[in-house]
Protein backbone atom coordinates (compact mmCIF):
# COMPACT_ATOMS: atom_id res chain seq x y z
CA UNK A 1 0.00 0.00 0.00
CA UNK A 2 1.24 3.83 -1.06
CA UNK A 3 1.86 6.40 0.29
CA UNK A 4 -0.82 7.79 -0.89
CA UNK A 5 -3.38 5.27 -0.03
CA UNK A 6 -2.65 5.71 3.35
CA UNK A 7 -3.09 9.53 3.14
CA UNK A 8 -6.31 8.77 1.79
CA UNK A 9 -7.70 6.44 4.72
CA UNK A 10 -5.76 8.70 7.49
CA UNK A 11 -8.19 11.68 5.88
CA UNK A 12 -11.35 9.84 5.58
CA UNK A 13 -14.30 10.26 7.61
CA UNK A 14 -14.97 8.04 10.76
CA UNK A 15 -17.65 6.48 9.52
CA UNK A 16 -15.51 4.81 6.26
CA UNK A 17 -12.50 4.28 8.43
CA UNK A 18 -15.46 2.55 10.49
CA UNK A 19 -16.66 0.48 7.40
CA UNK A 20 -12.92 0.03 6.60
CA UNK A 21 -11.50 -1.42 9.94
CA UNK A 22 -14.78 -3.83 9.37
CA UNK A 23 -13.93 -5.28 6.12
CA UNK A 24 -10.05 -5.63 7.36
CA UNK A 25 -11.91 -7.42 10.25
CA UNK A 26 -14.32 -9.78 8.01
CA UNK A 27 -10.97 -10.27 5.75
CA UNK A 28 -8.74 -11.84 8.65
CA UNK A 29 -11.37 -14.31 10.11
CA UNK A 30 -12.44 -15.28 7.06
CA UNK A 31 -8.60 -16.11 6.02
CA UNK A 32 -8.41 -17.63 9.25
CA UNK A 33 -11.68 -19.95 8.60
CA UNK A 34 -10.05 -21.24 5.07
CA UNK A 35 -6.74 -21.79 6.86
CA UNK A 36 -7.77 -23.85 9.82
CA UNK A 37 -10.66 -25.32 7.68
CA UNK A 38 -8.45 -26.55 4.62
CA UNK A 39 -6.46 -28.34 7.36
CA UNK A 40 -9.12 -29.95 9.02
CA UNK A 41 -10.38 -31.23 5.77
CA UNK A 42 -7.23 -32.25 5.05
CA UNK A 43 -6.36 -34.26 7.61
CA UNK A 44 -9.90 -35.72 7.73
CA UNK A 45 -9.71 -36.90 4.19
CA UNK A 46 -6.41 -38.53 4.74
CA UNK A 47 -8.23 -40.34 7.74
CA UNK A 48 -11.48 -41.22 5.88
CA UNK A 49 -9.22 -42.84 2.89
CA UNK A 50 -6.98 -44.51 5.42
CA UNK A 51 -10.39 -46.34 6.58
CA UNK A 52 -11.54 -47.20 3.85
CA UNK A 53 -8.74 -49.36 2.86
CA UNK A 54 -8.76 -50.64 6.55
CA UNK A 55 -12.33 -51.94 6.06
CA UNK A 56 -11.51 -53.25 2.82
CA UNK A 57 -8.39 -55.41 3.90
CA UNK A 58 -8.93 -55.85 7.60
CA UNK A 59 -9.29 -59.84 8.45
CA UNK A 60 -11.93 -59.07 10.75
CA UNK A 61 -14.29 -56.54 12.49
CA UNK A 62 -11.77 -56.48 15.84
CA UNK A 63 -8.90 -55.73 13.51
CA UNK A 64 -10.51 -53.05 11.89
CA UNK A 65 -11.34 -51.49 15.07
CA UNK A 66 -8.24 -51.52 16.15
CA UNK A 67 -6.12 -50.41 13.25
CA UNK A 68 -9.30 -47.11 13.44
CA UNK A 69 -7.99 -47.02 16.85
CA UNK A 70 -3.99 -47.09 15.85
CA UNK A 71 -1.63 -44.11 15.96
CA UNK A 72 -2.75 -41.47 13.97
CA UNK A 73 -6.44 -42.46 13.76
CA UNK A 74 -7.65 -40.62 16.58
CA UNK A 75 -8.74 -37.63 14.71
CA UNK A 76 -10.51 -39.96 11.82
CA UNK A 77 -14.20 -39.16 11.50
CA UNK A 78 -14.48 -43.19 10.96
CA UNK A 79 -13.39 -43.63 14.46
CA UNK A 80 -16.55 -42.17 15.64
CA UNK A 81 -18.78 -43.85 13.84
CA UNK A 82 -17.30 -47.14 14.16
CA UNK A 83 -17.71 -46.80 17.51
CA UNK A 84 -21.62 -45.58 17.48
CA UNK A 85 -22.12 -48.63 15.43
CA UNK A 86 -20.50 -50.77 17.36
CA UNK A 87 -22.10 -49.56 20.56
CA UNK A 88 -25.56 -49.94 19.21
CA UNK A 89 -24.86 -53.73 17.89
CA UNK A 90 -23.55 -54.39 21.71
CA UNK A 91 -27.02 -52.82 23.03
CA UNK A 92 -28.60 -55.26 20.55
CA UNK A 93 -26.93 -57.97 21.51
CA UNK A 94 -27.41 -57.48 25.16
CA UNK A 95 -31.27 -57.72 24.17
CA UNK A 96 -30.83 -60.85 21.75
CA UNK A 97 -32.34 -59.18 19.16
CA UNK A 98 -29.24 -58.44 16.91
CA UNK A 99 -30.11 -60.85 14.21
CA UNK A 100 -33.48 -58.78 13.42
CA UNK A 101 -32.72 -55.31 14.22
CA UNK A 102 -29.19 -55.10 13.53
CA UNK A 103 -29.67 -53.82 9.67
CA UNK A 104 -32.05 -51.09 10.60
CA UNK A 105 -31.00 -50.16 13.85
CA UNK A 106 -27.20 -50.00 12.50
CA UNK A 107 -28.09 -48.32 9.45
CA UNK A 108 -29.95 -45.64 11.32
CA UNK A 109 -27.22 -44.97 13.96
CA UNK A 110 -24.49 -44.66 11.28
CA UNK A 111 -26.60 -42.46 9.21
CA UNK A 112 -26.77 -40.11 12.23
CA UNK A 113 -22.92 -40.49 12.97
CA UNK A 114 -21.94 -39.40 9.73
CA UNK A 115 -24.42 -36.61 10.02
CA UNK A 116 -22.67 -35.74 13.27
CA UNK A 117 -19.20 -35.63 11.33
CA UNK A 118 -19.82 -33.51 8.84
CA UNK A 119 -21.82 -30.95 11.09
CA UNK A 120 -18.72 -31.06 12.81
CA UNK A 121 -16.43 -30.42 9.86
CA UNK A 122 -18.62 -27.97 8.69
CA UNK A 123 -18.24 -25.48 11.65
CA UNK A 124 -17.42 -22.29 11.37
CA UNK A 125 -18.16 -22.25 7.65
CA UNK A 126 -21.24 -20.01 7.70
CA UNK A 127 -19.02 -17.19 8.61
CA UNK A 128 -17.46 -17.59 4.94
CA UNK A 129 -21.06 -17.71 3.18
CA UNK A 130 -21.63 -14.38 5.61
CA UNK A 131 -18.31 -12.47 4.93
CA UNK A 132 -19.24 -13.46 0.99
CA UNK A 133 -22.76 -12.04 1.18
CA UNK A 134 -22.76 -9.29 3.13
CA UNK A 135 -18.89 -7.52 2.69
CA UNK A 136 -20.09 -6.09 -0.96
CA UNK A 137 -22.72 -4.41 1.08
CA UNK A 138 -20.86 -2.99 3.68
CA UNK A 139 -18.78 -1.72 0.73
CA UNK A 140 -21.50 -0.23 -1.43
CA UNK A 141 -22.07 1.69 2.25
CA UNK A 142 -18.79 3.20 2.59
CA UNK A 143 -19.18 4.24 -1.10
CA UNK A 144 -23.01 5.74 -0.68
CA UNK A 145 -21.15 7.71 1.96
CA UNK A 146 -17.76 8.86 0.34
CA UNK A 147 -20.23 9.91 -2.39
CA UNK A 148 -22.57 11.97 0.16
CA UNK A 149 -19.45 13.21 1.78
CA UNK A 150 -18.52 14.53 -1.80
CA UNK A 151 -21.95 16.24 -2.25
CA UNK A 152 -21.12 17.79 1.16
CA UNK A 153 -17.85 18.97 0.28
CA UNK A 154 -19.86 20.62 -2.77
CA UNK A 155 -22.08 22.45 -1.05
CA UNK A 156 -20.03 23.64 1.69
CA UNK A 157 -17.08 25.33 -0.66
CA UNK A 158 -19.66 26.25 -3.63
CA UNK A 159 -17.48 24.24 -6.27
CA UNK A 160 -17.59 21.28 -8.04
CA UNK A 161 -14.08 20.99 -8.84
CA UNK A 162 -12.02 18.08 -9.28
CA UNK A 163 -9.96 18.72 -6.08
CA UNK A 164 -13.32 19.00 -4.24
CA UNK A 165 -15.12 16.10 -5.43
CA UNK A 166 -11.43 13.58 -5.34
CA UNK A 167 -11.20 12.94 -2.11
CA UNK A 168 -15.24 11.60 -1.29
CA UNK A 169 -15.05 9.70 -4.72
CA UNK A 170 -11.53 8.63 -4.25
CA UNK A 171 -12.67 7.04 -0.39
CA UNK A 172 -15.95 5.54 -1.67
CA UNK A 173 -13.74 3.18 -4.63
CA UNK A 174 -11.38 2.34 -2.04
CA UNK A 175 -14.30 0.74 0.43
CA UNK A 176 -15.94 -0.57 -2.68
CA UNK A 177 -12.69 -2.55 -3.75
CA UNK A 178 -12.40 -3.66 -0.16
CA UNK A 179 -15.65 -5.14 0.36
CA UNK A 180 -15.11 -7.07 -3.04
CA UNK A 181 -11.65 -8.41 -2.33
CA UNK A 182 -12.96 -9.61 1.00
CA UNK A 183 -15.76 -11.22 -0.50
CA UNK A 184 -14.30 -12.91 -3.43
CA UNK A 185 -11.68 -15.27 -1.76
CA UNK A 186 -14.75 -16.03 0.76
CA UNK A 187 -17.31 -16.82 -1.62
CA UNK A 188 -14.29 -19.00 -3.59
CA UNK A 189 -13.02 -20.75 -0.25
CA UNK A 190 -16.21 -21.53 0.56
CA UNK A 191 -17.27 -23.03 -2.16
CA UNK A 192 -14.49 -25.44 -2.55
CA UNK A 193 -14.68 -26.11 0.69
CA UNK A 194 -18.61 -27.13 0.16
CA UNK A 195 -17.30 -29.55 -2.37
CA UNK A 196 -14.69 -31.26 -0.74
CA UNK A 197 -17.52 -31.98 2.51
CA UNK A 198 -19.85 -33.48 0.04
CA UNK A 199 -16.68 -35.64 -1.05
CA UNK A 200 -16.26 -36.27 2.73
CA UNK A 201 -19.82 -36.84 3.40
CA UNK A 202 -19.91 -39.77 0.09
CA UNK A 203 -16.88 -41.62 1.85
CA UNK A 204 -18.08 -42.09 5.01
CA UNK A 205 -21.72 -43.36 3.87
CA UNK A 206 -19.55 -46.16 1.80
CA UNK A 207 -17.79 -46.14 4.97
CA UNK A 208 -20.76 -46.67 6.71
CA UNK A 209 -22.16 -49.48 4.51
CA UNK A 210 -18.90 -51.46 4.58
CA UNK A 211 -18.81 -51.53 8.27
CA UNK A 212 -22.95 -52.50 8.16
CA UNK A 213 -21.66 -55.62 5.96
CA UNK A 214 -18.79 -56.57 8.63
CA UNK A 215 -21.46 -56.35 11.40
CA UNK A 216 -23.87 -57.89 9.07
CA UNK A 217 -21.01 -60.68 8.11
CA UNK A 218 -19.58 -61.64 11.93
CA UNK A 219 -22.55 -60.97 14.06
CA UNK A 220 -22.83 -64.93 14.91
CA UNK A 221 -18.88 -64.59 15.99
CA UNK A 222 -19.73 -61.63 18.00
CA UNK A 223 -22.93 -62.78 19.95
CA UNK A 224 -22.05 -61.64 22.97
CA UNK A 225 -20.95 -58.54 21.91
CA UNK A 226 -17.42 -57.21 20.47
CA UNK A 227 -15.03 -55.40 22.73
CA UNK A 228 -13.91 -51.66 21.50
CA UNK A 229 -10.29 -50.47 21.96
CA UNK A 230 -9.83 -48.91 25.11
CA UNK A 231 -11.95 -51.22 27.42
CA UNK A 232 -15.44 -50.06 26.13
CA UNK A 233 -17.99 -52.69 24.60
């Protein structure tokens, strides 16, 4: 930023170095959203995909729960669910009804864990759809009032010359530009990161439906119930 720039903002009116400091504001958190958000996705997907080939190759449902349960696992959405699964065939096999509830009753409690994950994942997100919508706004505001600060300027010296008129017009672009480079990269970020939590959202329902058929495939073995990592089960 120039010199000039910031001779521009030091001489414009409180209420655009009001509208201003708010963009700058709605700028940094958003950045801050993508940052911590592309991570999290990140290191979810590599967890979801790490999962999936677990359920594929495991040799059996304990083994699978365990290698969810291994270093670097902890974090995995697929943990979670496993384990909501898994507690809810235990209930059912406390009651000896596991052979005809177990599809429905499974089904349902893995459809709500994998709701569960990506409400999770999704946090914080609706402050990027926010900062996209409403920072050309705030924007258009500070330029309705450079522009009103101009016509001021106007009628107070009785002249509509160029070096009256600059300065208003000159601090109404400036918010304008502001409020769209804040919103851009938010609507963009958000966006992508909208797609890549419906990608999320397809692997763990195939998730889900592979660990259905393991529960499905070894309830018999597991009558009396199948022990989780850590103690539980």
């Amino acid at each position: 930023m120039d010199a000039s720039m910031l001779q521009l903002i030091a001489q414009a009116t409180p209420v655009a170095k009001a509208v201003l400091a708010m963009l700058v504001v709605m700028s940094l958190a958003s950045w801050a959203v993508i940052c911590a958000k592309w991570r999290t996705l990140e290191r979810a997907r590599r967890g979801i995909a790490q999962g999936i080939s677990d359920a594929l190759s495991a040799p059996g449902l304990t083994d699978l729960l365990h290698r969810l349960d291994g270093c670097g696992c902890g974090a995995s959405p697929l943990r979670r669910m496993a384990r909501l699964g898994v507690d809810e065939f235990n209930r059912l096999a406390r009651t000896g009804d596991a052979d005809r509830l177990l599809a429905d009753n499974v089904r349902r409690t893995l459809r709500h864990g994998v709701g569960e994950e990506i409400r999770r994942l999704s946090r914080a997100l609706p402050l990027l759809a926010t900062t996209a919508n409403t920072a050309p706004f705030i924007g258009l505001f500070g330029t309705v009032w450079g522009v009103m600060h101009s016509f001021q300027s106007i009628g107070q010296m009785k002249s509509a010359s160029l070096a009256t008129v600059a300065p208003g017009i000159s601090e109404a672009l400036v918010a304008t530009a502001l409020g769209l480079a804040v919103a851009i990269p938010a609507a963009m970020a958000y966006n992508v990161l909208l797609g890549r939590l419906a990608t999320l959202e397809g692997q763990c329902i195939s998730f889900a439906g592979l660990l259905l058929n393991r529960l499905q495939h070894e309830a018999n073995a597991h009558a009396q119930g199948i022990a989780l990592p850590g103690g539980r089960g």
